[in-house]
C-alpha atoms as a PDB file:
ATOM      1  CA  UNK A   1      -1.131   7.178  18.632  1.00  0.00           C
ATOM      2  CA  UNK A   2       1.995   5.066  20.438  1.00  0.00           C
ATOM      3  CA  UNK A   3       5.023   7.157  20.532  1.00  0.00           C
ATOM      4  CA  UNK A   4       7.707   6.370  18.533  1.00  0.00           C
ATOM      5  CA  UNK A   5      10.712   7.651  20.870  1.00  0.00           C
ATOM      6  CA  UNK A   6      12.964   5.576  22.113  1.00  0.00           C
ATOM      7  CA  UNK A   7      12.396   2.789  19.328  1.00  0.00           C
ATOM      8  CA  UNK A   8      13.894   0.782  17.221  1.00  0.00           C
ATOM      9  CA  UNK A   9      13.158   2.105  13.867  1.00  0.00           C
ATOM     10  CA  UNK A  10      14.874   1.313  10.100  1.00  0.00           C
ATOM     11  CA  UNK A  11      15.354   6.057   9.358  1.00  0.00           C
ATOM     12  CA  UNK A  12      13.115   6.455   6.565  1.00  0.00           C
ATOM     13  CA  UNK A  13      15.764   7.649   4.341  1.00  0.00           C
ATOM     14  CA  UNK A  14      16.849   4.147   4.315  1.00  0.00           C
ATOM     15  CA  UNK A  15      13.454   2.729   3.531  1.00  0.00           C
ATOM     16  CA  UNK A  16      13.363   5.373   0.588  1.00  0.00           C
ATOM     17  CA  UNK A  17      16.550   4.240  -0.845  1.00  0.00           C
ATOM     18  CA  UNK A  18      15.252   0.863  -1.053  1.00  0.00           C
ATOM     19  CA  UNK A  19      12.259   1.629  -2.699  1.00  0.00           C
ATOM     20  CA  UNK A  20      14.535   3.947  -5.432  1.00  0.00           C
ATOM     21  CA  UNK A  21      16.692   1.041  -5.897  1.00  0.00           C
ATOM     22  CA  UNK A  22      13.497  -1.631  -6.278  1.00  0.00           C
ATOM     23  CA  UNK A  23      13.753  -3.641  -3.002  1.00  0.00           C
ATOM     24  CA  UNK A  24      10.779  -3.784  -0.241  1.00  0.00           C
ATOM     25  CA  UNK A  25      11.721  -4.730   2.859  1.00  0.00           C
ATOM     26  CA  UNK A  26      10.150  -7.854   5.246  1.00  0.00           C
ATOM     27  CA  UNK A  27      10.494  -9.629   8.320  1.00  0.00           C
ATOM     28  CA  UNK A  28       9.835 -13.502   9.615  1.00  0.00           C
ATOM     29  CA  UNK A  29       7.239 -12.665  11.445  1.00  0.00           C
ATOM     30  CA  UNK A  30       5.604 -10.401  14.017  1.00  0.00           C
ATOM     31  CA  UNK A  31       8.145 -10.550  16.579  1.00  0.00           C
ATOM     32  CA  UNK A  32      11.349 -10.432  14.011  1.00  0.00           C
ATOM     33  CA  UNK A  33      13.614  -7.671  15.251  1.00  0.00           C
ATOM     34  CA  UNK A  34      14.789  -7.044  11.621  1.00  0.00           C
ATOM     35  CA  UNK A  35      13.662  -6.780   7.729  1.00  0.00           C
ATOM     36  CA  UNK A  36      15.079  -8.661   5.044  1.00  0.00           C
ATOM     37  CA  UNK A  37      14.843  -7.049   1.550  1.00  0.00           C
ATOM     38  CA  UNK A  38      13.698  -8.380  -1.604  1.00  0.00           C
ATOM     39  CA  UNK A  39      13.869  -7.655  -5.515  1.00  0.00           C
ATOM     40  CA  UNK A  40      11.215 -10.398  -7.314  1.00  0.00           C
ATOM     41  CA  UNK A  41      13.073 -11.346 -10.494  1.00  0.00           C
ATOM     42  CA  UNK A  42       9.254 -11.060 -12.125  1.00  0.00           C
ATOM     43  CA  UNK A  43       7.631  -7.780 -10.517  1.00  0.00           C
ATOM     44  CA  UNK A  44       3.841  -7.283  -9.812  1.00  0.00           C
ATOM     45  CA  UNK A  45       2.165  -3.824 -11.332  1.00  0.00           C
ATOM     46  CA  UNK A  46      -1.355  -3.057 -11.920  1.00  0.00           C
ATOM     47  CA  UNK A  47      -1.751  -0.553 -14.918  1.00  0.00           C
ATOM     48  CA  UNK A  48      -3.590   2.156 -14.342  1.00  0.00           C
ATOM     49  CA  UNK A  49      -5.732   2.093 -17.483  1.00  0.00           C
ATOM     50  CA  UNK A  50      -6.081  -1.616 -16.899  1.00  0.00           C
ATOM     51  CA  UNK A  51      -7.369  -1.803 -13.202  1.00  0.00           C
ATOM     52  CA  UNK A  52     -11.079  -3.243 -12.550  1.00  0.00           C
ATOM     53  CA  UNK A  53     -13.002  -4.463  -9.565  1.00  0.00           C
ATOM     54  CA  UNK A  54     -16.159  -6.844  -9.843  1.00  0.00           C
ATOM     55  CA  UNK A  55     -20.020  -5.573 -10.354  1.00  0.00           C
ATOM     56  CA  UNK A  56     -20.628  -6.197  -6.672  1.00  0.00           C
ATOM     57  CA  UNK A  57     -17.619  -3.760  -5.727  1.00  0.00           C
ATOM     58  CA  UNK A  58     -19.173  -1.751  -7.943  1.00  0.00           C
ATOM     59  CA  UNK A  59     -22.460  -1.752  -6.646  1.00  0.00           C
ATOM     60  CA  UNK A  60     -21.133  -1.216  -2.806  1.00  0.00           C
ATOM     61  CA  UNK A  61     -19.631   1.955  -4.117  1.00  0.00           C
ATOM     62  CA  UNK A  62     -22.909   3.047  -5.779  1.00  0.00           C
ATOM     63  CA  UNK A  63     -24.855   2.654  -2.811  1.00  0.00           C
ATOM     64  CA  UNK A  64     -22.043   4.149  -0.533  1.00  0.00           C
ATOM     65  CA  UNK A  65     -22.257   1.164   1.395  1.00  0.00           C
ATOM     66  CA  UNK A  66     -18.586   2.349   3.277  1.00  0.00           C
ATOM     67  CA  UNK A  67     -17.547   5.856   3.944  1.00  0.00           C
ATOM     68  CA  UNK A  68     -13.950   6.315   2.605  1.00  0.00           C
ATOM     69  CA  UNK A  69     -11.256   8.370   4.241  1.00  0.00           C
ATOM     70  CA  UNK A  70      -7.047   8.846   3.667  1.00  0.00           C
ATOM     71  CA  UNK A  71      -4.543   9.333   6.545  1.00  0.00           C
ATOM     72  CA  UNK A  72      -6.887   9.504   9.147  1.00  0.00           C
ATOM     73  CA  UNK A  73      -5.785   6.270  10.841  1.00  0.00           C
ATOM     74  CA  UNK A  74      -2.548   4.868   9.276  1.00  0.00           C
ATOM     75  CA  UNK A  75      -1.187   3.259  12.557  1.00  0.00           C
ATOM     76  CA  UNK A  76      -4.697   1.284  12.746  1.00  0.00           C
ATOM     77  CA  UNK A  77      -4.958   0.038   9.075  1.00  0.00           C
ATOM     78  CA  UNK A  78      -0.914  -1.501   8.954  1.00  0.00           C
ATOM     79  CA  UNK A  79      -1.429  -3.130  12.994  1.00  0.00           C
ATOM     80  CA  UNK A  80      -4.985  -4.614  10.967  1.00  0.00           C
ATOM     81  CA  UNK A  81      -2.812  -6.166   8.243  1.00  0.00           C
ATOM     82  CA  UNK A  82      -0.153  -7.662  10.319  1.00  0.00           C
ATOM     83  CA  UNK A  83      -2.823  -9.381  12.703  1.00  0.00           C
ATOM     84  CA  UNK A  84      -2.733 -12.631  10.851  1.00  0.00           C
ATOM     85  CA  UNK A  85      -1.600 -15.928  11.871  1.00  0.00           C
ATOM     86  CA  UNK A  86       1.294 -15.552   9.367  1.00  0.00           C
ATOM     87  CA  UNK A  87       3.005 -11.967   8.996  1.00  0.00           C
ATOM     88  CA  UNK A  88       5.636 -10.241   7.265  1.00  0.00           C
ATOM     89  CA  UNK A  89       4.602  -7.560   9.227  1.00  0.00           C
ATOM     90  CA  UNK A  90       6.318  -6.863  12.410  1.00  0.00           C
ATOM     91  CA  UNK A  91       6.167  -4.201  15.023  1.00  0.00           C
ATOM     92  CA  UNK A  92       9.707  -2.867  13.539  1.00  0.00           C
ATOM     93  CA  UNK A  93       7.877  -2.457  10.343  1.00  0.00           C
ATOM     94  CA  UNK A  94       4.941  -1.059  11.702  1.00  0.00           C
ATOM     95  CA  UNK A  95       7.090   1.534  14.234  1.00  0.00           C
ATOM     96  CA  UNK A  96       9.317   2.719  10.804  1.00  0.00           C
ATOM     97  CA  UNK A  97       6.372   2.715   8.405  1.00  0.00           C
ATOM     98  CA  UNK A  98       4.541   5.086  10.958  1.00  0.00           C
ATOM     99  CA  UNK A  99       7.548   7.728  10.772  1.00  0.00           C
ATOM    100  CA  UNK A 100       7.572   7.270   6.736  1.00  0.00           C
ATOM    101  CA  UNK A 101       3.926   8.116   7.543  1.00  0.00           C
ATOM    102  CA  UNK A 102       4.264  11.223   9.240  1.00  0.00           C
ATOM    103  CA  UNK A 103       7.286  12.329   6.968  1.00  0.00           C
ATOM    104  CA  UNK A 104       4.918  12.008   4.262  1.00  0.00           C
ATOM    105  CA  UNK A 105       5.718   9.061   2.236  1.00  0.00           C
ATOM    106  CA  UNK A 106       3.642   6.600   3.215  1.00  0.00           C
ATOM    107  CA  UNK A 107      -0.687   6.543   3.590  1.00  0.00           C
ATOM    108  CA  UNK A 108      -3.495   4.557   4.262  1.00  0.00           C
ATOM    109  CA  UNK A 109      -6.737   4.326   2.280  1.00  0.00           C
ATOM    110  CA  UNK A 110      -9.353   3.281   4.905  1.00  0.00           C
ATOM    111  CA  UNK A 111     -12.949   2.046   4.746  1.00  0.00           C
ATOM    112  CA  UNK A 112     -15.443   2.882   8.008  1.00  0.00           C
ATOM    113  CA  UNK A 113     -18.617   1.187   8.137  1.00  0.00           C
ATOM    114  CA  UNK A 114     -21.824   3.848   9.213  1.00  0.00           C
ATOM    115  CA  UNK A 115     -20.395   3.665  13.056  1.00  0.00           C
ATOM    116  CA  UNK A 116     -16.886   4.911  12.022  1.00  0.00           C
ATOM    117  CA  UNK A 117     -15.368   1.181  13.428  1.00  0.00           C
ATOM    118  CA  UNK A 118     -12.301   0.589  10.818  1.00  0.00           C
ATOM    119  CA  UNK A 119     -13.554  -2.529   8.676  1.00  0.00           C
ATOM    120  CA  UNK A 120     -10.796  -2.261   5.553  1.00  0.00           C
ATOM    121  CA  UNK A 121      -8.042  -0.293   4.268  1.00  0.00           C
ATOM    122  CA  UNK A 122      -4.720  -0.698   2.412  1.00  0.00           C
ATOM    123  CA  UNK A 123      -1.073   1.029   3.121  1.00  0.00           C
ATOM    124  CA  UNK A 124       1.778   1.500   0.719  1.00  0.00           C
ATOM    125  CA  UNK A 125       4.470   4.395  -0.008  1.00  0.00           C
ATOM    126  CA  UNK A 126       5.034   7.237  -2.213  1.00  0.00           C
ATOM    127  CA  UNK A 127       8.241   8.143  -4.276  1.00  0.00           C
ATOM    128  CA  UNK A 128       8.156  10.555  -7.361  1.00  0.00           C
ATOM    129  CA  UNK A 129       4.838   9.785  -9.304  1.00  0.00           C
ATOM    130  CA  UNK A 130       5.296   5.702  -7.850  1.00  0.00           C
ATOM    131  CA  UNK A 131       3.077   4.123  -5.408  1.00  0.00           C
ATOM    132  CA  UNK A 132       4.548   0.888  -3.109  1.00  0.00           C
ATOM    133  CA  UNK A 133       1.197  -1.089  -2.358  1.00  0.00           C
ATOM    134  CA  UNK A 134       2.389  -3.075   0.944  1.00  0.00           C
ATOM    135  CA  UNK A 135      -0.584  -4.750   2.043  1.00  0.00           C
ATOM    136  CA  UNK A 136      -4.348  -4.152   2.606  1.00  0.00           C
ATOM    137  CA  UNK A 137      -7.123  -6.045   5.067  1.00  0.00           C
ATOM    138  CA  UNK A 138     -10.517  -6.181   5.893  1.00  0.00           C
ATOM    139  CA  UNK A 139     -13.048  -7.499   8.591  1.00  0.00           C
ATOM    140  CA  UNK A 140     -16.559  -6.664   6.419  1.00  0.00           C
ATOM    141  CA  UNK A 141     -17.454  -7.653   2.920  1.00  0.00           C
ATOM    142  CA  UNK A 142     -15.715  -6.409   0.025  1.00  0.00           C
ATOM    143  CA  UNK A 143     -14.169  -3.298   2.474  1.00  0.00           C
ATOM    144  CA  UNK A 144     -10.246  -4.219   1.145  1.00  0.00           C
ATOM    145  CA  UNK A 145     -11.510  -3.868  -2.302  1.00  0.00           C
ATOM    146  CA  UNK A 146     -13.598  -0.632  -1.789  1.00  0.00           C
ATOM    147  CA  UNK A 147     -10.615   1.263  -0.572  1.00  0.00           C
ATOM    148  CA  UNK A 148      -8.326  -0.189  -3.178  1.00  0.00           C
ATOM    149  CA  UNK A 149     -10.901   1.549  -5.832  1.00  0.00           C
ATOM    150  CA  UNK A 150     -10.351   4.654  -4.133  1.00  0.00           C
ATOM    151  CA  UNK A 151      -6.687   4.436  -4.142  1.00  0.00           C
ATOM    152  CA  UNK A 152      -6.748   3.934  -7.735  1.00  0.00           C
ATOM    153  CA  UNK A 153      -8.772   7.021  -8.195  1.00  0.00           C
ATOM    154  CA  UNK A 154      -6.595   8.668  -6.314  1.00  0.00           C
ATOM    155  CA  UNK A 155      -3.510   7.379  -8.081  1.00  0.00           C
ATOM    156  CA  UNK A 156      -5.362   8.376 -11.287  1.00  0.00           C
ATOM    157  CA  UNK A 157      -6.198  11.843 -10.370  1.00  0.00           C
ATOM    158  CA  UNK A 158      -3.106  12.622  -9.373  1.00  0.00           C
ATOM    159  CA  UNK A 159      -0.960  11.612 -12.095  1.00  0.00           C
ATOM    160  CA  UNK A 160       0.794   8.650 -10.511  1.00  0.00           C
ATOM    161  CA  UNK A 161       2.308   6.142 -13.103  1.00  0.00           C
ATOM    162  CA  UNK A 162       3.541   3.367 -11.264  1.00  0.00           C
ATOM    163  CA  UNK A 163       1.378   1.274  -9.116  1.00  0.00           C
ATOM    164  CA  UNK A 164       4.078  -1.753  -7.929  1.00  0.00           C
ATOM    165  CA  UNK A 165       2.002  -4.638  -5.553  1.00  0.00           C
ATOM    166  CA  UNK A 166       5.367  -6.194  -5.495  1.00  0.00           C
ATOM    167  CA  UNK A 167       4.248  -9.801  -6.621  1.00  0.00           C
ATOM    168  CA  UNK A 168       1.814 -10.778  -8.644  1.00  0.00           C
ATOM    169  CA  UNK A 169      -1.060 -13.113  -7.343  1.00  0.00           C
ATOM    170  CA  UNK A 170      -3.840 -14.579  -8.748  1.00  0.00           C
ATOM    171  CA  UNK A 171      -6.113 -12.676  -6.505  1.00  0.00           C
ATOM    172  CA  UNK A 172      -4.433  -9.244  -7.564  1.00  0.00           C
ATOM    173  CA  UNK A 173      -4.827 -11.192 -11.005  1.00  0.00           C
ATOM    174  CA  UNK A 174      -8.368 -10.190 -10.586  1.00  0.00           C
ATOM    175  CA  UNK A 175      -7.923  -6.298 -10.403  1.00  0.00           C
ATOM    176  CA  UNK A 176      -5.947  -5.915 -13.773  1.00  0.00           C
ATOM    177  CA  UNK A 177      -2.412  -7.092 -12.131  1.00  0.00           C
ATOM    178  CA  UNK A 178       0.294  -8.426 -14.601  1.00  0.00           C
ATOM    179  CA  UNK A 179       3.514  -9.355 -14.254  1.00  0.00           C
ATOM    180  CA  UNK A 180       6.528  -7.932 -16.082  1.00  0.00           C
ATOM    181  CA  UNK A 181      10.535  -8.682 -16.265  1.00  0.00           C
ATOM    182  CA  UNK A 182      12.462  -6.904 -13.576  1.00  0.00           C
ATOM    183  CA  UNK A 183      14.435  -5.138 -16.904  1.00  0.00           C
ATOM    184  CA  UNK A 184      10.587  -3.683 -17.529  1.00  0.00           C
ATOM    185  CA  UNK A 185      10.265  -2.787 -13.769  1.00  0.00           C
ATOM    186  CA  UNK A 186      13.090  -0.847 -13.393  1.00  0.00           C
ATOM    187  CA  UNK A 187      12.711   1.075 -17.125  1.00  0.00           C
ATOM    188  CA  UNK A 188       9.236   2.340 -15.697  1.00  0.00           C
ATOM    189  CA  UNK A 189      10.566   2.832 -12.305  1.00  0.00           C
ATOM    190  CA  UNK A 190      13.479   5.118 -13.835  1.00  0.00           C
ATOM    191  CA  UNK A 191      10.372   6.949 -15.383  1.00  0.00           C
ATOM    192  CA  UNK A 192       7.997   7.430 -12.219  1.00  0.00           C
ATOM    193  CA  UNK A 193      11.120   8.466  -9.860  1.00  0.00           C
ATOM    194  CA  UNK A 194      11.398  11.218 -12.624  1.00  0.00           C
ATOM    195  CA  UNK A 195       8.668  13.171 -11.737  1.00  0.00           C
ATOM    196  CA  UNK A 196       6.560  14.633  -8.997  1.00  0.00           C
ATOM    197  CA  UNK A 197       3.066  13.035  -7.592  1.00  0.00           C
ATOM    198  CA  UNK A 198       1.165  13.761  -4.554  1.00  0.00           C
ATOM    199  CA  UNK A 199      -0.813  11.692  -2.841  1.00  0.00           C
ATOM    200  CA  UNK A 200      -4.104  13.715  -2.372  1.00  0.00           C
ATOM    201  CA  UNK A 201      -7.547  12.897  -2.262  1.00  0.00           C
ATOM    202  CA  UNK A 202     -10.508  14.565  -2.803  1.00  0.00           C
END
């Protein structure tokens, strides 16, 4: 793991306010040297009762094609998501999301293929019983959407009651995304700040 000293970070109380108040924070690109924040007018949220993934998800899960693990490589999993052509994701995001990390607020879900070599994952950040999806990436079939079925069984199990993506996309269409008014958003926000949710698997 890189160390952290000496660097420019945004202090994760101030990256926990944000996500209190509703607002994610972004950059320009990979080599932006600060974070806008953002508040969608129309928010993204997957219901928890609602999510889904297709029959050939399903069927890599039955046959255990990817071995699934949490927090073992968070660094790894949010550098794999930024390395695109086009990021929001810049090395000041990485460098404060890896302290939120290790203060406990933010985790990876990760997908290894029978080798161990990283091939998926997703981040995102925890607040009272509300998970922050930020982003989520993958280099062998279907590994993205494997470890995004594990995170909602671990949001599930756990008692979690928000699960924000931020936007809604077609693509996260396809998982049991909708989109509601930011009035909506911040009514069930209110609610999942209200009580406690840990981010455990099992």
């Amino acid at each position: 793991m890189k160390s952290n000293a000496g660097k420019k970070i945004i202090p994760p109380e101030v990256l926990l306010n944000g996500y209190r108040q509703g607002i994610f924070p972004m950059s320009e690109s990979r080599d932006d040297s600060g974070v806008s924040w953002y508040s969608a007018k129309k928010r993204g949220i997957i219901p928890l009762d609602k999510f889904r993934v297709s029959s050939n998800v399903k069927r890599l899960i039955r046959n255990q094609k990817y071995h699934l693990m949490v927090n073992r490589n968070f660094r790894s999993v949010v550098e794999s998501c930024a390395d695109r052509e086009s990021t929001w994701i810049s090395d000041l995001i990485i460098d404060s999301f890896e302290v939120l990390h290790l203060a406990g607020y933010a985790h990876s879900v990760e997908t290894y293929d029978d080798d161990l070599n990283l091939v998926g994952g997703l981040y995102g950040v925890t607040v009272g019983a509300a998970f922050f999806g930020e982003s989520m990436f993958k280099t062998a079939t279907e590994a993205d959407k494997v470890a995004l079925w594990h995170c909602h069984d671990i949001l599930q199990a756990n008692d979690f009651t928000l699960w924000d993506t931020q936007f809604y996309t077609e693509h996260l269409g396809r998982f049991g995304c909708i989109e509601i008014s930011r009035e909506e958003y911040v009514q069930r926000l209110t609610d999942a700040l209200s009580k406690d949710a840990a981010f455990l698997s099992f």
